[in-house]
PDB file of N, CA and C in Angstrom:
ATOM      1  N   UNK A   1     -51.960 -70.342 -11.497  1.00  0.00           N
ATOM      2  CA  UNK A   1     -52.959 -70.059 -10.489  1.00  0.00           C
ATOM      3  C   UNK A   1     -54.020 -71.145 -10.489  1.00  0.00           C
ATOM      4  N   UNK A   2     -55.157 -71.472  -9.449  1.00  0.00           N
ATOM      5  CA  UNK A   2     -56.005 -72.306  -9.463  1.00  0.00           C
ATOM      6  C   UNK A   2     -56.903 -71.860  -9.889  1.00  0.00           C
ATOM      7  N   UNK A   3     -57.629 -72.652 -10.322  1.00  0.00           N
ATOM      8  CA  UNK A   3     -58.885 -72.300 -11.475  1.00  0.00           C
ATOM      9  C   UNK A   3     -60.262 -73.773 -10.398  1.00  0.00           C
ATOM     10  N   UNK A   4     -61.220 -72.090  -9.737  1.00  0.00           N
ATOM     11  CA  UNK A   4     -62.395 -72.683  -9.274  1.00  0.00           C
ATOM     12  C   UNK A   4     -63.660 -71.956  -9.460  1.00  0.00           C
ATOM     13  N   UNK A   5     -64.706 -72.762 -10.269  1.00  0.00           N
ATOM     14  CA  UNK A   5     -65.138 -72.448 -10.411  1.00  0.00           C
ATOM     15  C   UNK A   5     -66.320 -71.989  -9.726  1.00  0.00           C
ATOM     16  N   UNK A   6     -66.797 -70.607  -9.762  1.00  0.00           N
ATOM     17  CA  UNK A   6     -67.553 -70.009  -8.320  1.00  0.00           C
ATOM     18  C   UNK A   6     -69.257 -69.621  -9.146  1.00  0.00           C
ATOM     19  N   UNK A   7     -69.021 -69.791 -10.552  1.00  0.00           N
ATOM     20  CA  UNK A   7     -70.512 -69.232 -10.965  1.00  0.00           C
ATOM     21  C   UNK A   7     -71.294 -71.112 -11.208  1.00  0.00           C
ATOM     22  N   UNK A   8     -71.196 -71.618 -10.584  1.00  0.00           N
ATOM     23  CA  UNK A   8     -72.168 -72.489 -10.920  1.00  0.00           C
ATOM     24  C   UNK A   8     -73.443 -72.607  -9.497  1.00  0.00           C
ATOM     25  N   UNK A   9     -74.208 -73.054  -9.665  1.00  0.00           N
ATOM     26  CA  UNK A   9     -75.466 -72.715  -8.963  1.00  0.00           C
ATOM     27  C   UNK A   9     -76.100 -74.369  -7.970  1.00  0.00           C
ATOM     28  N   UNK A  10     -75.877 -74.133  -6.425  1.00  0.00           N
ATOM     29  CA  UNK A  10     -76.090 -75.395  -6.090  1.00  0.00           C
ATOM     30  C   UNK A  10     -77.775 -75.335  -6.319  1.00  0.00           C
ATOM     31  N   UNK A  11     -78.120 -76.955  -6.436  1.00  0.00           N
ATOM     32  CA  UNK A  11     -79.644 -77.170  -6.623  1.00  0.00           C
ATOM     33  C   UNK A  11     -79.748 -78.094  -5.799  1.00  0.00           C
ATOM     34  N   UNK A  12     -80.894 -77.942  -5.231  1.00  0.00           N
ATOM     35  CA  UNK A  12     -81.504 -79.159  -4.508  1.00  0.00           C
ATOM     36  C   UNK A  12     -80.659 -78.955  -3.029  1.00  0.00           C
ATOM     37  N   UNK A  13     -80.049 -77.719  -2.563  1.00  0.00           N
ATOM     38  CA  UNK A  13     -79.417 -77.205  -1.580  1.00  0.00           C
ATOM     39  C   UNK A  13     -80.499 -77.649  -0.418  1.00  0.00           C
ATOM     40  N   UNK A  14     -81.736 -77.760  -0.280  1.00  0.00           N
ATOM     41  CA  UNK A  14     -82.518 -77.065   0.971  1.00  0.00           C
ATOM     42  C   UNK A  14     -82.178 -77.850   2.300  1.00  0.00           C
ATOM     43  N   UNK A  15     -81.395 -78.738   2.051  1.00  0.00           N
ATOM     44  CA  UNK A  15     -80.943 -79.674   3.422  1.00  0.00           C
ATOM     45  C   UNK A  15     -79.988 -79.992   4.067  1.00  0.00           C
ATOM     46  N   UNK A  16     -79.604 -80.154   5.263  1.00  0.00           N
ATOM     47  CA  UNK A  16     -78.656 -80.034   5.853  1.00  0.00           C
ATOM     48  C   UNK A  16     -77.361 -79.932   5.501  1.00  0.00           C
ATOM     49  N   UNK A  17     -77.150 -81.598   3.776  1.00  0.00           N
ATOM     50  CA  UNK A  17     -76.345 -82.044   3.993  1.00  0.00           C
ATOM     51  C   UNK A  17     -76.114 -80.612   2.528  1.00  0.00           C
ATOM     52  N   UNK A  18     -77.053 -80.438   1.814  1.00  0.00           N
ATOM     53  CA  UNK A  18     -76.866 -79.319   0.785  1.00  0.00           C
ATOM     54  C   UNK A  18     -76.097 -78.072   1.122  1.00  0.00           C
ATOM     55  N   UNK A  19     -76.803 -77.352   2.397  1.00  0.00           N
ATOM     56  CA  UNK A  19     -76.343 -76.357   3.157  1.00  0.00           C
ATOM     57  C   UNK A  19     -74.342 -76.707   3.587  1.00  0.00           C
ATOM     58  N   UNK A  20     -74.501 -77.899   4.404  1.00  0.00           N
ATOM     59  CA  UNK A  20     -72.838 -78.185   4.868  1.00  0.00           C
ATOM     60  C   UNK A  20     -72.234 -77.957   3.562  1.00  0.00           C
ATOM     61  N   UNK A  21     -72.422 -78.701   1.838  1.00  0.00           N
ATOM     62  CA  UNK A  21     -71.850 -78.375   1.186  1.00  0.00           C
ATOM     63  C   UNK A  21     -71.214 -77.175   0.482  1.00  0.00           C
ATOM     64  N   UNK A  22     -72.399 -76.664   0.731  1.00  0.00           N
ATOM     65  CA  UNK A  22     -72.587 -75.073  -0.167  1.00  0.00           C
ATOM     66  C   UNK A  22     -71.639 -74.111   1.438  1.00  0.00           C
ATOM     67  N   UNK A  23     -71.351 -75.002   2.527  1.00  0.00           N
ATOM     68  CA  UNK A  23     -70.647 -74.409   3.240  1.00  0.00           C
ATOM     69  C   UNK A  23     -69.136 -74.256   3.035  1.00  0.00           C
ATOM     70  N   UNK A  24     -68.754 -75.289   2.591  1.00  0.00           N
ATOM     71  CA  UNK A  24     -67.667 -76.090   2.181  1.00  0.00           C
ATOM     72  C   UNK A  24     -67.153 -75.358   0.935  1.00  0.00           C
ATOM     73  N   UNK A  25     -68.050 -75.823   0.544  1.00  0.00           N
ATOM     74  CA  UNK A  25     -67.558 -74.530  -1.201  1.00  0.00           C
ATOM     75  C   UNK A  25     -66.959 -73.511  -1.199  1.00  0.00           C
ATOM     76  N   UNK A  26     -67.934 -72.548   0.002  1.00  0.00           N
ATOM     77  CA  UNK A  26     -67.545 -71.525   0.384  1.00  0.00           C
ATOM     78  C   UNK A  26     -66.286 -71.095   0.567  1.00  0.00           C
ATOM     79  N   UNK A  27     -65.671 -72.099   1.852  1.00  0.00           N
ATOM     80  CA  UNK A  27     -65.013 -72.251   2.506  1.00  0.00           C
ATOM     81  C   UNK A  27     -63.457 -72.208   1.468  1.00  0.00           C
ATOM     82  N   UNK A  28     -63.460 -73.339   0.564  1.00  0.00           N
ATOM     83  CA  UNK A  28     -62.588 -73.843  -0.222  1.00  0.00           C
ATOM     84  C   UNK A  28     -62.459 -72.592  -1.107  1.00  0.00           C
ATOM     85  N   UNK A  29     -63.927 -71.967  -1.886  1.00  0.00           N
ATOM     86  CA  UNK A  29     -63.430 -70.812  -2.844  1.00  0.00           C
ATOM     87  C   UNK A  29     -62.307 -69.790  -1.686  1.00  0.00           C
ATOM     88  N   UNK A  30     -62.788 -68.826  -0.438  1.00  0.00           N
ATOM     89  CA  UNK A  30     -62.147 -68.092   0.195  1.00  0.00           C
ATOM     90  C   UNK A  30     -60.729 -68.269  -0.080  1.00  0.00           C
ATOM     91  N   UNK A  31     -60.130 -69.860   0.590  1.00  0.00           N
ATOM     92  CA  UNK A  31     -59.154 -70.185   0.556  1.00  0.00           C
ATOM     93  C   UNK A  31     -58.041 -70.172  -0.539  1.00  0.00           C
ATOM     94  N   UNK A  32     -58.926 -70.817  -1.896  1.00  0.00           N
ATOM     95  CA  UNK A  32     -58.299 -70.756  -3.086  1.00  0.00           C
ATOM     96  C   UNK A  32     -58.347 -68.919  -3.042  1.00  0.00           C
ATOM     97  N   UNK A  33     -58.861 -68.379  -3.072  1.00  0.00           N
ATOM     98  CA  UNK A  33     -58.621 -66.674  -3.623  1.00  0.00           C
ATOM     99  C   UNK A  33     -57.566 -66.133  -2.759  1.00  0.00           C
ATOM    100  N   UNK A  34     -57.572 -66.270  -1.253  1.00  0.00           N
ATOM    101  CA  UNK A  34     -56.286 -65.994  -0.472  1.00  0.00           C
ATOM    102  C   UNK A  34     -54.910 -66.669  -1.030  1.00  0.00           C
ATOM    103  N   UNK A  35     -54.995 -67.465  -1.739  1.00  0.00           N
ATOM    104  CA  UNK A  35     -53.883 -68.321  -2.024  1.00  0.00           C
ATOM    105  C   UNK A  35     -53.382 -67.699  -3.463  1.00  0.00           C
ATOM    106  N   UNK A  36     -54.240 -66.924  -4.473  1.00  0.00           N
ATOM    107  CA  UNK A  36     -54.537 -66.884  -5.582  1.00  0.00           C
ATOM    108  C   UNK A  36     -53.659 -65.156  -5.219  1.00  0.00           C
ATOM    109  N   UNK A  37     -54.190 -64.517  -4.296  1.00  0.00           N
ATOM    110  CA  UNK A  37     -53.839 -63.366  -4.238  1.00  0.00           C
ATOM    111  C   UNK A  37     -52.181 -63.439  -3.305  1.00  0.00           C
ATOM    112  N   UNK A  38     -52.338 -64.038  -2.583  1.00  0.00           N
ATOM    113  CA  UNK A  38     -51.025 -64.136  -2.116  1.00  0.00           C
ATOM    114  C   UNK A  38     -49.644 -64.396  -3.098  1.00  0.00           C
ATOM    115  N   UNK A  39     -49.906 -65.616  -3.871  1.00  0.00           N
ATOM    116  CA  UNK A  39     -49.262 -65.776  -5.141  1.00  0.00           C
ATOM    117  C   UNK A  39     -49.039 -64.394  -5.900  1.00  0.00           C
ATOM    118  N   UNK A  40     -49.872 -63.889  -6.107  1.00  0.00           N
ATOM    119  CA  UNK A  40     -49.447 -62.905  -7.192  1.00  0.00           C
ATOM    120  C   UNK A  40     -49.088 -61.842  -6.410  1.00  0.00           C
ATOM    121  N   UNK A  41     -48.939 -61.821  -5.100  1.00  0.00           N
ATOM    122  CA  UNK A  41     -47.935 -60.505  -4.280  1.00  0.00           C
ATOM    123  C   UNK A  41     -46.745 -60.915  -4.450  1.00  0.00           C
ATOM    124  N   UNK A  42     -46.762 -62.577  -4.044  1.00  0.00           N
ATOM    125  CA  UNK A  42     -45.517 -62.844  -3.836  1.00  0.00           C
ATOM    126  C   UNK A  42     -44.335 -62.571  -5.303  1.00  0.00           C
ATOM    127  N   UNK A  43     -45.544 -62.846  -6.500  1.00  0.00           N
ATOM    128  CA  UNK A  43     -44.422 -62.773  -7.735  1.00  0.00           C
ATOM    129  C   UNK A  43     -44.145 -61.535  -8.019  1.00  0.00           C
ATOM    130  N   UNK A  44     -45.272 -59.997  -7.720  1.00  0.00           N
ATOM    131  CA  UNK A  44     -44.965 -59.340  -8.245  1.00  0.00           C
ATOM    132  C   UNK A  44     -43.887 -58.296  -7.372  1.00  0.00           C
ATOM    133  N   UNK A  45     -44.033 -58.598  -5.991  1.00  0.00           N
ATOM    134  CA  UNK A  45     -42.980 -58.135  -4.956  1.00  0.00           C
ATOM    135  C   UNK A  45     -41.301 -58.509  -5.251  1.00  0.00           C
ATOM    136  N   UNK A  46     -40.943 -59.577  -6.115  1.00  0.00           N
ATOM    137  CA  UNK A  46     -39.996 -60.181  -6.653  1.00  0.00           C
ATOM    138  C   UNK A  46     -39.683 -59.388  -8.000  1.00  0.00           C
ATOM    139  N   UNK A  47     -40.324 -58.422  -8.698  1.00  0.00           N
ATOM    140  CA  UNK A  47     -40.336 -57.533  -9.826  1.00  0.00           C
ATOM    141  C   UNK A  47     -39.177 -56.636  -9.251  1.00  0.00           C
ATOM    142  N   UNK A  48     -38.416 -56.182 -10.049  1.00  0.00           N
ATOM    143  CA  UNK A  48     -37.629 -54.845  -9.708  1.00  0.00           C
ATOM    144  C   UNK A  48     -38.823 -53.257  -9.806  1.00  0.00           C
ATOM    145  N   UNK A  49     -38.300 -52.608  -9.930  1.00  0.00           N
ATOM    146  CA  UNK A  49     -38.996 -51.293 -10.222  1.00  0.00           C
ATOM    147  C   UNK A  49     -39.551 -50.750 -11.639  1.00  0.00           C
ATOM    148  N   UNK A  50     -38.274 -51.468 -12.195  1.00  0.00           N
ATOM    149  CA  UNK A  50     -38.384 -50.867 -13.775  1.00  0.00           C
ATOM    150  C   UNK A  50     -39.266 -52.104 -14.110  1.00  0.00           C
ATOM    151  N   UNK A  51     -39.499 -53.526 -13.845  1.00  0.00           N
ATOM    152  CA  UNK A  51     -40.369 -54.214 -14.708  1.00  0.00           C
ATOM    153  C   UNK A  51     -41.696 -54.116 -13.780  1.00  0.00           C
ATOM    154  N   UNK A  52     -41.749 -53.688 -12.485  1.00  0.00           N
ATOM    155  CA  UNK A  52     -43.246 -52.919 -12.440  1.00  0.00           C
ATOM    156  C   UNK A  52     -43.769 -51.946 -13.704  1.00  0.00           C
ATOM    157  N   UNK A  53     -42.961 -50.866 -13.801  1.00  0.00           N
ATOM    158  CA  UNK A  53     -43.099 -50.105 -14.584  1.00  0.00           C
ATOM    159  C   UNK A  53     -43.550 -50.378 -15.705  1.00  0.00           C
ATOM    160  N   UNK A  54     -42.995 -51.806 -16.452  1.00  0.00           N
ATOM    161  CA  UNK A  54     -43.278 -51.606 -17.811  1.00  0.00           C
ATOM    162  C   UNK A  54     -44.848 -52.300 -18.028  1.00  0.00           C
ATOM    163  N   UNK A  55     -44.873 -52.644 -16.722  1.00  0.00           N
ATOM    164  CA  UNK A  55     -46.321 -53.839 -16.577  1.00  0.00           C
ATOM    165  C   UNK A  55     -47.250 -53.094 -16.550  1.00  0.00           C
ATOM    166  N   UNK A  56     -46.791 -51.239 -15.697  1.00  0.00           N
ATOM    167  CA  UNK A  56     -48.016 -50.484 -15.609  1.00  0.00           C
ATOM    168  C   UNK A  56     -48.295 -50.158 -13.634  1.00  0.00           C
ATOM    169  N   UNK A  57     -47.528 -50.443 -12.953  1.00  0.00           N
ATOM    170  CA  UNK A  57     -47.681 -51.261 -11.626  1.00  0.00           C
ATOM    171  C   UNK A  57     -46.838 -50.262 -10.753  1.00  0.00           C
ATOM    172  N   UNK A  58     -46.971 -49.976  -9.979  1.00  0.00           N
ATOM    173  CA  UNK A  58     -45.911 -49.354  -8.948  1.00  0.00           C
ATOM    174  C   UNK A  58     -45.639 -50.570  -7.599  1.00  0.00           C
ATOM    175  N   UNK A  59     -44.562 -50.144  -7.108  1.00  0.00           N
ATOM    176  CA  UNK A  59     -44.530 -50.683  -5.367  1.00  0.00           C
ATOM    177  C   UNK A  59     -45.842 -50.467  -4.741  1.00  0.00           C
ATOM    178  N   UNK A  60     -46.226 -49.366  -4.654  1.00  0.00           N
ATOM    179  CA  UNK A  60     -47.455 -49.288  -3.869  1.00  0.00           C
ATOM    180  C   UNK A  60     -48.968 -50.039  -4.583  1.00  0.00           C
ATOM    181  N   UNK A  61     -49.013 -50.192  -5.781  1.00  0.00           N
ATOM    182  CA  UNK A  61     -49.840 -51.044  -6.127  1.00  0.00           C
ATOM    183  C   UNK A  61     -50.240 -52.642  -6.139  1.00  0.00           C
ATOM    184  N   UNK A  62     -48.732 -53.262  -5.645  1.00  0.00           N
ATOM    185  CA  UNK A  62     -48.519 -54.375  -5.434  1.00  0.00           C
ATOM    186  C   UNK A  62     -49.553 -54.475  -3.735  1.00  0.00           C
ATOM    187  N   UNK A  63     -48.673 -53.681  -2.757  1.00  0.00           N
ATOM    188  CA  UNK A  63     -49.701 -54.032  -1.575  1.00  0.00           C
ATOM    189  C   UNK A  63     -50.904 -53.981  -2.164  1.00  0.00           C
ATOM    190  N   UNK A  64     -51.800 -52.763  -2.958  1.00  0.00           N
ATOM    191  CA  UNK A  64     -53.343 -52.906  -2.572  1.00  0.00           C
ATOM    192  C   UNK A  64     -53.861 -54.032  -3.305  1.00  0.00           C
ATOM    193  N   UNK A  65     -53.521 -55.064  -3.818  1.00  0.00           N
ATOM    194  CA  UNK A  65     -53.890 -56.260  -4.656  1.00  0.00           C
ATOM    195  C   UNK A  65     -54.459 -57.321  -3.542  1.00  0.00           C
ATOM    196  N   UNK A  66     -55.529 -57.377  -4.014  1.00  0.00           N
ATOM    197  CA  UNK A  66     -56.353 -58.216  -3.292  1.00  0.00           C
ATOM    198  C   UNK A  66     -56.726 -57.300  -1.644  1.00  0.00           C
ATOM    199  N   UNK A  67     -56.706 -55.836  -1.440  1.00  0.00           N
ATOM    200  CA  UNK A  67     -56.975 -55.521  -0.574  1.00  0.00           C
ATOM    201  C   UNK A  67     -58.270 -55.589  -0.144  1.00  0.00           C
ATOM    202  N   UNK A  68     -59.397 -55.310  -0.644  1.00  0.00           N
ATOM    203  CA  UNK A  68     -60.476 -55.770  -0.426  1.00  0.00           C
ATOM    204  C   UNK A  68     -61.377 -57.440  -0.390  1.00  0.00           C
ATOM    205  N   UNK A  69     -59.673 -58.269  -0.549  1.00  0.00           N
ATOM    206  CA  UNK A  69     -60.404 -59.849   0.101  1.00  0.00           C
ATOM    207  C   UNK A  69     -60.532 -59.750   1.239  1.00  0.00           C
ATOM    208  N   UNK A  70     -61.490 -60.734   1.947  1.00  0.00           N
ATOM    209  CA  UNK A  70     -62.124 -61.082   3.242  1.00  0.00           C
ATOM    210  C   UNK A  70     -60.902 -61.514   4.177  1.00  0.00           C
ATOM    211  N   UNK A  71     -59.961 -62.056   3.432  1.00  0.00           N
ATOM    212  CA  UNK A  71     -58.858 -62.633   4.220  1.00  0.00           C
ATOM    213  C   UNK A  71     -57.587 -62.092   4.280  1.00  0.00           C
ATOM    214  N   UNK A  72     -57.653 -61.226   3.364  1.00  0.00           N
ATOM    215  CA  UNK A  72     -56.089 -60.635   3.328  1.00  0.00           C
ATOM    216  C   UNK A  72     -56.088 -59.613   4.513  1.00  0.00           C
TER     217      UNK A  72
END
């Protein structure tokens, strides 16, 4: 999976070109997490039943993963 980091803190933001960035960031984290969550539907939809099971996981738990992202 991609690894971005979202807790660091822009400084010195107050200007245009600060703002476009901290837009951008934005933009790029969303993307990476849609991508992040999609991935892990896609692998765990590829699970049979029984190795849901042993993971803890049902069929129906696979859809609600990542149901509350902005993009899914």
């Amino acid at each position: 999976m991609a690894a971005f980091d979202t807790t660091r803190t822009a400084q010195g933001t107050s200007g245009l070109i600060g703002r476009i960035g901290a837009l951008v960031n934005t933009f790029v984290a969303a993307i990476l997490t849609w991508n992040d969550v999609r991935m892990t539907r896609k692998v765990l939809s590829a699970l049979t039943d029984r190795e849901l099971s042993d993971i803890g996981l049902s069929r129906g738990d696979v859809d609600a993963i990542g149901a509350d992202s902005p993009l899914v």
